[in-house]
C-alpha atoms as a PDB file:
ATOM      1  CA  UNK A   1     -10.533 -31.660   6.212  1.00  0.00           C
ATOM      2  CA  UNK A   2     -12.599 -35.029   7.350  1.00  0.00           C
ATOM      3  CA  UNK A   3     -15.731 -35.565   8.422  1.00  0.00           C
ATOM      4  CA  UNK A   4     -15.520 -37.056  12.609  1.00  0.00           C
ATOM      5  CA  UNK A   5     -18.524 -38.911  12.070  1.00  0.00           C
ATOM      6  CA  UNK A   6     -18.473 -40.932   9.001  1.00  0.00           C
ATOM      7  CA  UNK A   7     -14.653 -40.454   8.100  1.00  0.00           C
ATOM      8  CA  UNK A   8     -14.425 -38.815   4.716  1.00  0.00           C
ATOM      9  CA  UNK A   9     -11.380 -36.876   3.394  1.00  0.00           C
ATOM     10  CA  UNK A  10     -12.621 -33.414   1.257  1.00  0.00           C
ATOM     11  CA  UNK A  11      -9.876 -31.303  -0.471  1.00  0.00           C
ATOM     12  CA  UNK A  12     -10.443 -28.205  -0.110  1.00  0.00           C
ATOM     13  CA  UNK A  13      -8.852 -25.001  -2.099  1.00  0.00           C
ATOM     14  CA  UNK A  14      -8.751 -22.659   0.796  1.00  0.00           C
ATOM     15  CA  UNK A  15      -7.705 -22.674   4.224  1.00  0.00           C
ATOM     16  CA  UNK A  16      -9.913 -24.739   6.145  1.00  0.00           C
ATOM     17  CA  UNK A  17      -8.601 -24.085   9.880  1.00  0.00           C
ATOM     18  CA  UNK A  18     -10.704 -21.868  11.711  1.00  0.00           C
ATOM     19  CA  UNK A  19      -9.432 -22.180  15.126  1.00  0.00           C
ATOM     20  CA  UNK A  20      -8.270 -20.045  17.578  1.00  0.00           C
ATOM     21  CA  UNK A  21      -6.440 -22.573  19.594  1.00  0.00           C
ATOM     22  CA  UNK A  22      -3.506 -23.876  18.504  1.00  0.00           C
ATOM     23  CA  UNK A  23      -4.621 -27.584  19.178  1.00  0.00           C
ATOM     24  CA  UNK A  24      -8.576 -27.116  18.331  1.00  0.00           C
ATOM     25  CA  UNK A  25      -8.967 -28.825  15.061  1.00  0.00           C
ATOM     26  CA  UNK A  26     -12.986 -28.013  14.636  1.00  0.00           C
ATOM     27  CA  UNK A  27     -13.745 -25.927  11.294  1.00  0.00           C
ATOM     28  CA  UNK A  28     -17.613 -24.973  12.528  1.00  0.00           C
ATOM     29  CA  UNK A  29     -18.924 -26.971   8.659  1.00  0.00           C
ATOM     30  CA  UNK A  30     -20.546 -29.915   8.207  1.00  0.00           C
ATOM     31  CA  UNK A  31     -20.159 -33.186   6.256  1.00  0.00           C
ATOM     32  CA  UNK A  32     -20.445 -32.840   2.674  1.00  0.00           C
ATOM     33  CA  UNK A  33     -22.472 -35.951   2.696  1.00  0.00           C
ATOM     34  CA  UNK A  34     -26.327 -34.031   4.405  1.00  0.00           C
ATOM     35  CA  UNK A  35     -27.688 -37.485   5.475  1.00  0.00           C
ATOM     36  CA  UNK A  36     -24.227 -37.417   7.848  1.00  0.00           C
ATOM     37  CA  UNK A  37     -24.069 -33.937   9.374  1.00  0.00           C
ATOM     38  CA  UNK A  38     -20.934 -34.932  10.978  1.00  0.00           C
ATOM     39  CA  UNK A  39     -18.475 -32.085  12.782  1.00  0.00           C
ATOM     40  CA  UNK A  40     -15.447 -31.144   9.703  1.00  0.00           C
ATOM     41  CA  UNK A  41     -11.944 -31.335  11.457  1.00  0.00           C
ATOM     42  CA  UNK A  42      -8.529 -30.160   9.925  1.00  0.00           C
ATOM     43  CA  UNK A  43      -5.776 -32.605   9.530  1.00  0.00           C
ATOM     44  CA  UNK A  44      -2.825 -30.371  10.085  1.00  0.00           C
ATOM     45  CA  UNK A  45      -1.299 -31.619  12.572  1.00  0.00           C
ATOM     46  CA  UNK A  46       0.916 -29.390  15.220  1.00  0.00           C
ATOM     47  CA  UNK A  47       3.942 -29.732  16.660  1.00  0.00           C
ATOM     48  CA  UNK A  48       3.214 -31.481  20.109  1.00  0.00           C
ATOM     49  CA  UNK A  49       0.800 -33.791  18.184  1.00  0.00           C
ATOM     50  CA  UNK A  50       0.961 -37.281  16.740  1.00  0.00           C
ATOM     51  CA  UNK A  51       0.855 -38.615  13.447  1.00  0.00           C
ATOM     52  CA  UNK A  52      -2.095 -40.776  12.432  1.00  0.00           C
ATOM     53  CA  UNK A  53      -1.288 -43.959  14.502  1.00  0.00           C
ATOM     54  CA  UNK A  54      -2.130 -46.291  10.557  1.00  0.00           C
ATOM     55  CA  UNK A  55      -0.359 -44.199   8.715  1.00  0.00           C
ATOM     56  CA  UNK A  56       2.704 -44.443  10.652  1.00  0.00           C
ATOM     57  CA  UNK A  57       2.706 -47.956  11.020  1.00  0.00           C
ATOM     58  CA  UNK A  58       2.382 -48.285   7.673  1.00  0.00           C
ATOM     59  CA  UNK A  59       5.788 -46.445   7.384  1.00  0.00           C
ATOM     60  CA  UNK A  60       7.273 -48.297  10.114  1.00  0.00           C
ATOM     61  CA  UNK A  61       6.325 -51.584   8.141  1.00  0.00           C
ATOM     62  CA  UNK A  62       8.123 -50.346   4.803  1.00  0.00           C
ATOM     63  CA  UNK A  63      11.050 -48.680   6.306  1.00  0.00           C
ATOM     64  CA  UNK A  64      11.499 -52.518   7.776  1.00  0.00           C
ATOM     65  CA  UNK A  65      11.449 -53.791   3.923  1.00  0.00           C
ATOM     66  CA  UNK A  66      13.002 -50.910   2.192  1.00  0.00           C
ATOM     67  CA  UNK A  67      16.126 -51.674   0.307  1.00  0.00           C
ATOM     68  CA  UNK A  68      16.500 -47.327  -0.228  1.00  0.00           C
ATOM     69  CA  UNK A  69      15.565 -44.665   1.648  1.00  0.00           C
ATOM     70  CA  UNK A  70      16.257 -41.198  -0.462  1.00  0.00           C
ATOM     71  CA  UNK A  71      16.038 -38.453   2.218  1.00  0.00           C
ATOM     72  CA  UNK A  72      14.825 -35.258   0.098  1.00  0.00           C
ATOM     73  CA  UNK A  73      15.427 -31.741   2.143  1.00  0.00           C
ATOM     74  CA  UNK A  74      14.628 -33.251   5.896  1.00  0.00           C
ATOM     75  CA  UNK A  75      15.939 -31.630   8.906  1.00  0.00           C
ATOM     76  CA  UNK A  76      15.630 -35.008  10.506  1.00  0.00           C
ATOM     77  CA  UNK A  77      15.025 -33.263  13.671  1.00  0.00           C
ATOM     78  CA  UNK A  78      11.801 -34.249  14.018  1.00  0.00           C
ATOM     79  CA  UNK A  79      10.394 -37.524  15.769  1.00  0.00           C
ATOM     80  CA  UNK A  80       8.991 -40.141  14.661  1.00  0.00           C
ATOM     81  CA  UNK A  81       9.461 -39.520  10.873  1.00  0.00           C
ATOM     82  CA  UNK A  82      12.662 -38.873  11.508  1.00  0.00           C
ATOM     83  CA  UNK A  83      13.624 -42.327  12.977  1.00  0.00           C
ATOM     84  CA  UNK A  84      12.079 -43.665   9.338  1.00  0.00           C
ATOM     85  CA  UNK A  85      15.431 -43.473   7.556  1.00  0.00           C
ATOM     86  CA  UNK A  86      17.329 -44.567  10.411  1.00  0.00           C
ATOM     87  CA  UNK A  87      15.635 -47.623  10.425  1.00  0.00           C
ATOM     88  CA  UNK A  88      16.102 -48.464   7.152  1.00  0.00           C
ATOM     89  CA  UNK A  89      19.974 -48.027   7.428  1.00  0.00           C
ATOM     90  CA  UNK A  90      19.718 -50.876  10.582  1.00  0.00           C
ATOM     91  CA  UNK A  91      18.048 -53.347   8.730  1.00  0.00           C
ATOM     92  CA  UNK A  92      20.253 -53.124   5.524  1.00  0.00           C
ATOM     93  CA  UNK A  93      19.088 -51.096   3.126  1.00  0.00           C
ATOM     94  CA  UNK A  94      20.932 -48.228   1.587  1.00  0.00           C
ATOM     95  CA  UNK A  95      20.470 -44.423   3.032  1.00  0.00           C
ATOM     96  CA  UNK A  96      20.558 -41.610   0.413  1.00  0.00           C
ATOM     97  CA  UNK A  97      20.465 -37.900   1.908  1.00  0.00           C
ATOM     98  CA  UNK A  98      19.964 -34.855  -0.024  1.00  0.00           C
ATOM     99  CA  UNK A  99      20.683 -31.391   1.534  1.00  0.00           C
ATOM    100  CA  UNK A 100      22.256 -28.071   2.116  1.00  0.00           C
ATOM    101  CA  UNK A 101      22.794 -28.732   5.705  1.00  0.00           C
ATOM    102  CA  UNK A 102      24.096 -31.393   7.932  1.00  0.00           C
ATOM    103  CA  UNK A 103      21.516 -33.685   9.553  1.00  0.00           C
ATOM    104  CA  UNK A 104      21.875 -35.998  12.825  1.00  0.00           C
ATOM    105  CA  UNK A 105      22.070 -39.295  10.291  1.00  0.00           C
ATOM    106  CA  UNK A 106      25.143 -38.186   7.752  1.00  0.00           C
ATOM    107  CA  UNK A 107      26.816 -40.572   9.574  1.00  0.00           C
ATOM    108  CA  UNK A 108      25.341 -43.221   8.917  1.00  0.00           C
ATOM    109  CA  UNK A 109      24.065 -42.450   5.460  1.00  0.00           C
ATOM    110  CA  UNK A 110      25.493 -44.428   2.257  1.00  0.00           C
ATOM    111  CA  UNK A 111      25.781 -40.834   0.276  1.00  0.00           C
ATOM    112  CA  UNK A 112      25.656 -37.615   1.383  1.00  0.00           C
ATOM    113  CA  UNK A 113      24.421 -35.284  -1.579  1.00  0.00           C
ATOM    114  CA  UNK A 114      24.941 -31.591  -1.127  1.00  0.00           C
ATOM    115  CA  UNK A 115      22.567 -29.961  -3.295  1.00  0.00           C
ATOM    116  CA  UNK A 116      18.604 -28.541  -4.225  1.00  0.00           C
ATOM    117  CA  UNK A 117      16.542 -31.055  -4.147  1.00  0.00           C
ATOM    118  CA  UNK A 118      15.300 -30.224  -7.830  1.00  0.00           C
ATOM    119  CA  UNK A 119      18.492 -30.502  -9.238  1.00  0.00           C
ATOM    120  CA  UNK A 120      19.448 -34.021  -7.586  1.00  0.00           C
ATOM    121  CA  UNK A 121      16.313 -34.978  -8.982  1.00  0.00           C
ATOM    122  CA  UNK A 122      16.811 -33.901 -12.553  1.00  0.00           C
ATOM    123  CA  UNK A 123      19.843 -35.706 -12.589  1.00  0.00           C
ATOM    124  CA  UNK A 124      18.286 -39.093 -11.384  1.00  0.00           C
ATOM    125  CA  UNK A 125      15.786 -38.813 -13.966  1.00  0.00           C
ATOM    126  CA  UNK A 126      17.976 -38.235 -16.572  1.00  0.00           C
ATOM    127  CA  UNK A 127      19.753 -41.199 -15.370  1.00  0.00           C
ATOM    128  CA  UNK A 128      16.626 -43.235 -15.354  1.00  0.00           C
ATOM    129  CA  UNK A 129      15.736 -42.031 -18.957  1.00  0.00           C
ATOM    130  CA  UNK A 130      12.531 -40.806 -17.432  1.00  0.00           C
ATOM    131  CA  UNK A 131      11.867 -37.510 -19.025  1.00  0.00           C
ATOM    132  CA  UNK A 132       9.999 -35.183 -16.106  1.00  0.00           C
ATOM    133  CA  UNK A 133       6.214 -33.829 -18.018  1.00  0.00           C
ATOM    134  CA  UNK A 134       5.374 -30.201 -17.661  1.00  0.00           C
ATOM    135  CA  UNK A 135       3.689 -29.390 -14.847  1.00  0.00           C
ATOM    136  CA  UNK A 136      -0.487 -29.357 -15.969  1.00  0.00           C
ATOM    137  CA  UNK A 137      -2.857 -28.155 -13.063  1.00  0.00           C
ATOM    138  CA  UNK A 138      -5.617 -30.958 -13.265  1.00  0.00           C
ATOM    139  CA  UNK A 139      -9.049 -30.129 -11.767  1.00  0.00           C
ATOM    140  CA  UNK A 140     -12.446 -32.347 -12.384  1.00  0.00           C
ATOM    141  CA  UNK A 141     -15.899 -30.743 -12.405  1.00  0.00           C
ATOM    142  CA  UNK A 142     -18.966 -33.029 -12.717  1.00  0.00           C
ATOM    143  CA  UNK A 143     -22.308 -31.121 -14.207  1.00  0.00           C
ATOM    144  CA  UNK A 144     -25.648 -32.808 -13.760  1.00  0.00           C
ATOM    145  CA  UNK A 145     -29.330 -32.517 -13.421  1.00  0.00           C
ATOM    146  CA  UNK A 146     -31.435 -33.867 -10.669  1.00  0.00           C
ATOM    147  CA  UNK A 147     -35.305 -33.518 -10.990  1.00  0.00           C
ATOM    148  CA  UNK A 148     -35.410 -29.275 -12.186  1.00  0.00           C
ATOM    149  CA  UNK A 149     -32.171 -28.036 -11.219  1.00  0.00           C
ATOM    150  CA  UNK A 150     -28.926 -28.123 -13.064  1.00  0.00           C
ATOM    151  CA  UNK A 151     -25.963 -28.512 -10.309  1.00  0.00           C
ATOM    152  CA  UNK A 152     -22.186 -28.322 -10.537  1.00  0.00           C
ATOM    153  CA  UNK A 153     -19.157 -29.540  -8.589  1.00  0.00           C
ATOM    154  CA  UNK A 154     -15.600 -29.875  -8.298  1.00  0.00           C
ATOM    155  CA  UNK A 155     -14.273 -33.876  -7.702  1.00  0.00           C
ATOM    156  CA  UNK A 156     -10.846 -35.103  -6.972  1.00  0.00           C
ATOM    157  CA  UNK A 157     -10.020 -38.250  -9.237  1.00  0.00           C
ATOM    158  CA  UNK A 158     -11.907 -40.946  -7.374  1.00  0.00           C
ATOM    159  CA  UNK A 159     -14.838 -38.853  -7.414  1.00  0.00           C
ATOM    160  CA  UNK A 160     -14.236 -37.350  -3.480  1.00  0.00           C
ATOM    161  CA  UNK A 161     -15.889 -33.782  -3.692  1.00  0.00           C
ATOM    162  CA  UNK A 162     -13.545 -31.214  -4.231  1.00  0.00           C
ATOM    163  CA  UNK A 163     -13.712 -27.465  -3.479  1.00  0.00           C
ATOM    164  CA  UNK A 164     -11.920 -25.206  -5.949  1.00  0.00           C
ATOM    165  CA  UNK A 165     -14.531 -23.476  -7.564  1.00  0.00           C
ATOM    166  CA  UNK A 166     -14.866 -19.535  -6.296  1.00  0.00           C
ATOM    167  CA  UNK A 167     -18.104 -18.815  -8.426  1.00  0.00           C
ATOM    168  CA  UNK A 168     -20.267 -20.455 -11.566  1.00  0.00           C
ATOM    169  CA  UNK A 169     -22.196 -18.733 -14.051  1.00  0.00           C
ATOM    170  CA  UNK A 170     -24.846 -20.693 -16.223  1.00  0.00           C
ATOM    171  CA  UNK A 171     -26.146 -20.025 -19.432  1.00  0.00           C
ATOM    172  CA  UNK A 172     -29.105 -22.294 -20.873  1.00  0.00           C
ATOM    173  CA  UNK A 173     -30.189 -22.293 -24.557  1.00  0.00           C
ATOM    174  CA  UNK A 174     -27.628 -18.713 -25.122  1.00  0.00           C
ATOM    175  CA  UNK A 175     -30.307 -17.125 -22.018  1.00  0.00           C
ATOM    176  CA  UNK A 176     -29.083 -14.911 -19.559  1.00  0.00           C
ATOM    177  CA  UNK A 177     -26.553 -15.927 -17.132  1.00  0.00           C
ATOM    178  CA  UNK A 178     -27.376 -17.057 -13.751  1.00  0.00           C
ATOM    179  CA  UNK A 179     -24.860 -16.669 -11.009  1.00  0.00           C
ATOM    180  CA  UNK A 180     -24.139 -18.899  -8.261  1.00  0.00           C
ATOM    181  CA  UNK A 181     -22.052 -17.825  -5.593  1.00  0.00           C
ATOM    182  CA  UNK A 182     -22.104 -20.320  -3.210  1.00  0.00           C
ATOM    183  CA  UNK A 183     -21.852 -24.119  -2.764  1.00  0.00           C
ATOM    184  CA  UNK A 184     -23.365 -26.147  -3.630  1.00  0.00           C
ATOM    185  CA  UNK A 185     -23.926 -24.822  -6.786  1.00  0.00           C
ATOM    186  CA  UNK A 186     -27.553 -25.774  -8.281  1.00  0.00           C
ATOM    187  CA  UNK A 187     -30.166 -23.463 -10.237  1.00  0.00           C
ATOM    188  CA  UNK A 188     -33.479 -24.359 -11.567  1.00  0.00           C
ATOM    189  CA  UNK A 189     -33.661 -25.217 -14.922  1.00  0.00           C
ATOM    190  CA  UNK A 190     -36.055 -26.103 -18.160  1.00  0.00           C
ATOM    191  CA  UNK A 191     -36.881 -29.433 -19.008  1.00  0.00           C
ATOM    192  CA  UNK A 192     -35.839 -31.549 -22.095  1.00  0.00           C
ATOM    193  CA  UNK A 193     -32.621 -31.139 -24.299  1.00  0.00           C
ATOM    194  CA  UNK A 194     -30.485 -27.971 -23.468  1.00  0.00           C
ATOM    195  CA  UNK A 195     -27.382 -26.471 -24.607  1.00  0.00           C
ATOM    196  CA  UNK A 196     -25.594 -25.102 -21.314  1.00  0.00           C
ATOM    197  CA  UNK A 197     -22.507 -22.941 -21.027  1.00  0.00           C
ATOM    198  CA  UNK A 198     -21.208 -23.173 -17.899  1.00  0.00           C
ATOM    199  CA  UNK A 199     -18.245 -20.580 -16.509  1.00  0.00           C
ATOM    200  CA  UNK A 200     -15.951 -21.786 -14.169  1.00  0.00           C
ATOM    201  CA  UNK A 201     -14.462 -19.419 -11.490  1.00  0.00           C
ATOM    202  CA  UNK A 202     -11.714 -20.777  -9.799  1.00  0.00           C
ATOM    203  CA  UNK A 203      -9.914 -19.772  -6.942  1.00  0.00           C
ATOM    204  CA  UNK A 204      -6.737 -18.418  -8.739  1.00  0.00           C
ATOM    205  CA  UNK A 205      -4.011 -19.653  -6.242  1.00  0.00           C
ATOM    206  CA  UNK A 206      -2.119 -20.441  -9.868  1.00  0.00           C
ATOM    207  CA  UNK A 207      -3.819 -17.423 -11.675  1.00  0.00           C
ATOM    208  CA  UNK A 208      -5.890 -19.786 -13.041  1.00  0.00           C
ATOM    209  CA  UNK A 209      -8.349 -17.606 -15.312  1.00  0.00           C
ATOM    210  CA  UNK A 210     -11.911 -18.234 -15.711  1.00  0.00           C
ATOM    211  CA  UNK A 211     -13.094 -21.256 -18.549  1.00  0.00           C
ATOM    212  CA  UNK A 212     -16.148 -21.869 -20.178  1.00  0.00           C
ATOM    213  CA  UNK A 213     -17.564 -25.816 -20.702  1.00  0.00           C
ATOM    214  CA  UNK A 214     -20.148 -26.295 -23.478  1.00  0.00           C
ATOM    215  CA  UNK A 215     -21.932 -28.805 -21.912  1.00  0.00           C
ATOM    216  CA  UNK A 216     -25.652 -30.382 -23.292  1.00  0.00           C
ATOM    217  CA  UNK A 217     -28.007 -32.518 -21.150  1.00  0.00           C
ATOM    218  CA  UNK A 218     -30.458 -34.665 -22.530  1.00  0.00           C
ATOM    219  CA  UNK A 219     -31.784 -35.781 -19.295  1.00  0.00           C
ATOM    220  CA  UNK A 220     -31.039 -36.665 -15.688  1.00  0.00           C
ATOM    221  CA  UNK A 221     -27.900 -37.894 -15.262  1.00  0.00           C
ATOM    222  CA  UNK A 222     -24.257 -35.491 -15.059  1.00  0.00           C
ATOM    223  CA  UNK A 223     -21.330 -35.745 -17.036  1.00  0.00           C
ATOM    224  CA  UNK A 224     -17.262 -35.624 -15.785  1.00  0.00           C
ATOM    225  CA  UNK A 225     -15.471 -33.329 -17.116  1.00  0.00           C
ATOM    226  CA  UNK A 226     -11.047 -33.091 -17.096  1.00  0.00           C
ATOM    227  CA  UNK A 227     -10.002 -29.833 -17.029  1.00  0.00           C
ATOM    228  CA  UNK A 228      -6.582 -29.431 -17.771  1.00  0.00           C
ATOM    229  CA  UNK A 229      -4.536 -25.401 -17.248  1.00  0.00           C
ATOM    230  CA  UNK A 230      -0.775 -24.804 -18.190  1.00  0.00           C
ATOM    231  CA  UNK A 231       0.634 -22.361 -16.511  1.00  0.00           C
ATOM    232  CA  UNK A 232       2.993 -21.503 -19.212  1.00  0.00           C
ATOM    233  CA  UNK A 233       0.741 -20.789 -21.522  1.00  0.00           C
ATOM    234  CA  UNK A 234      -2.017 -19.455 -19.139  1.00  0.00           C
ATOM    235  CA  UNK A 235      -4.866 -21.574 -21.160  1.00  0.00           C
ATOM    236  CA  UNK A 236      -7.335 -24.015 -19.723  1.00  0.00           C
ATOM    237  CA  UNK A 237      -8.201 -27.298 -21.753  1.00  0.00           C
ATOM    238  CA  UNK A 238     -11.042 -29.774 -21.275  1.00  0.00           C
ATOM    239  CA  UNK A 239     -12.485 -33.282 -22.129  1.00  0.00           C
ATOM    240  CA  UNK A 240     -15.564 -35.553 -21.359  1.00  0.00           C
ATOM    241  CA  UNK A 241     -14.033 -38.079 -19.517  1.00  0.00           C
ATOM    242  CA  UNK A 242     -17.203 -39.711 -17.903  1.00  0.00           C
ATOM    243  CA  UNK A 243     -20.807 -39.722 -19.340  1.00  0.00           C
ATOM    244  CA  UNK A 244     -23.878 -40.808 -17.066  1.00  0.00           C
ATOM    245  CA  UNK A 245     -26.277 -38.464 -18.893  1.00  0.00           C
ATOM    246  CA  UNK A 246     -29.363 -41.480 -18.670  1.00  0.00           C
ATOM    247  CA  UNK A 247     -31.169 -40.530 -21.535  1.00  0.00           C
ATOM    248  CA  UNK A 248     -28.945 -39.773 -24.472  1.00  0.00           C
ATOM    249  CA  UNK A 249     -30.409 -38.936 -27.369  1.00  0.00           C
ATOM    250  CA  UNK A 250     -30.235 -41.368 -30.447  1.00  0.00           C
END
């Protein structure tokens, strides 16, 4: 969702639309950012309803310049993306469709490819030498203190706040746990040097299981963590990636 006041984008790990009408976009929260306040909006957008007017321009401009348009799975039934690929056809470049189906542009199209899109891709990476990583679900918690109380909180990569976490537990010194249950998550805390163990609860659309960070704070300041889960092997990995903790101990 994004804040209609100041603008900002939050990723969120549960639905966010709250709406009863179809075309009512209002979530009833507020801006992460409390000195904003501003109204939260979805950005799903309906049939019947536009794009975002830069973001399509910005397509426009490269389907202009494109010298390949690969066509992955598309109806393309529906306007304006649909006209994207067309365009690039009419001003040269090469048009690459991949599907079980016909679509309205096989006409025009350079190749026709009738096949999952997973396994065209395969085979284009192969061909590329580009060997295709495991998939690793990648999550970033920051853990802080601010004046007496310890807080935690989910970021996307570029620091945006990021809601995935269900529940947090804290543990300070090997004391009792604390649990905190809803956003944002802060709890009152001792002064000076303290070993914390803090318990993640996530929101389990991956069965994600719970994970514990080890975290010590010397004084106020946070520290970013990288949390990193493999499905495959159901276990959660994590490393300091950022450290702002502003009086470190010698």
């Amino acid at each position: 969702d994004y804040c209609s006041k100041c603008g900002t984008e939050y990723l969120r790990d549960f639905r966010t639309r709250n709406a009863a009408h179809v075309h009512d976009h209002t979530t009833g929260r507020k801006c992460d950012d409390s000195s904003c306040g501003g109204e939260l909006y979805d950005s799903i957008i309906n049939f019947g309803e536009s794009l975002p007017e830069e973001t399509l321009q910005r397509a426009y401009g490269h389907s202009y310049k494109a010298d390949l348009c690969l066509v992955l799975g598309s109806s393309l039934t529906v306007s304006p993306a649909c006209t994207l690929p067309e365009i690039v056809s009419q001003n040269g470049g090469k048009l690459v469709i991949c599907n079980l189906q016909k679509t309205p542009l096989d006409k025009v199209a350079n190749l026709k490819i009738h096949a999952r899109c997973d396994d065209l891709m395969n085979r284009v990476m192969e061909g590329l030498g580009i060997t295709i990583p495991p998939f690793l679900l990648t999550r970033r918690v920051v853990i802080g203190k601010s004046e007496t109380k310890l807080f935690v909180r989910g970021v996307d990569i570029d620091g945006t706040p990021y809601v995935f976490l269900k529940k947090v537990e804290v543990s300070q010194n090997d004391g009792p746990s604390v649990n905190l249950l809803n956003e944002p998550f802060e709890t009152p805390v001792n002064d000076g040097v303290s070993d914390f163990s803090v318990k993640l609860h996530f929101m389990g659309h991956y069965n994600e299981p719970t994970t514990v960070i080890k975290h010590v704070q010397t004084g106020k300041g946070w520290k970013q963590y990288v949390l990193q889960f493999d499905p495959m092997t159901g276990i959660w990995e994590y490393f300091l990636e950022i450290d702002e903790d502003v009086e470190k101990s010698t």
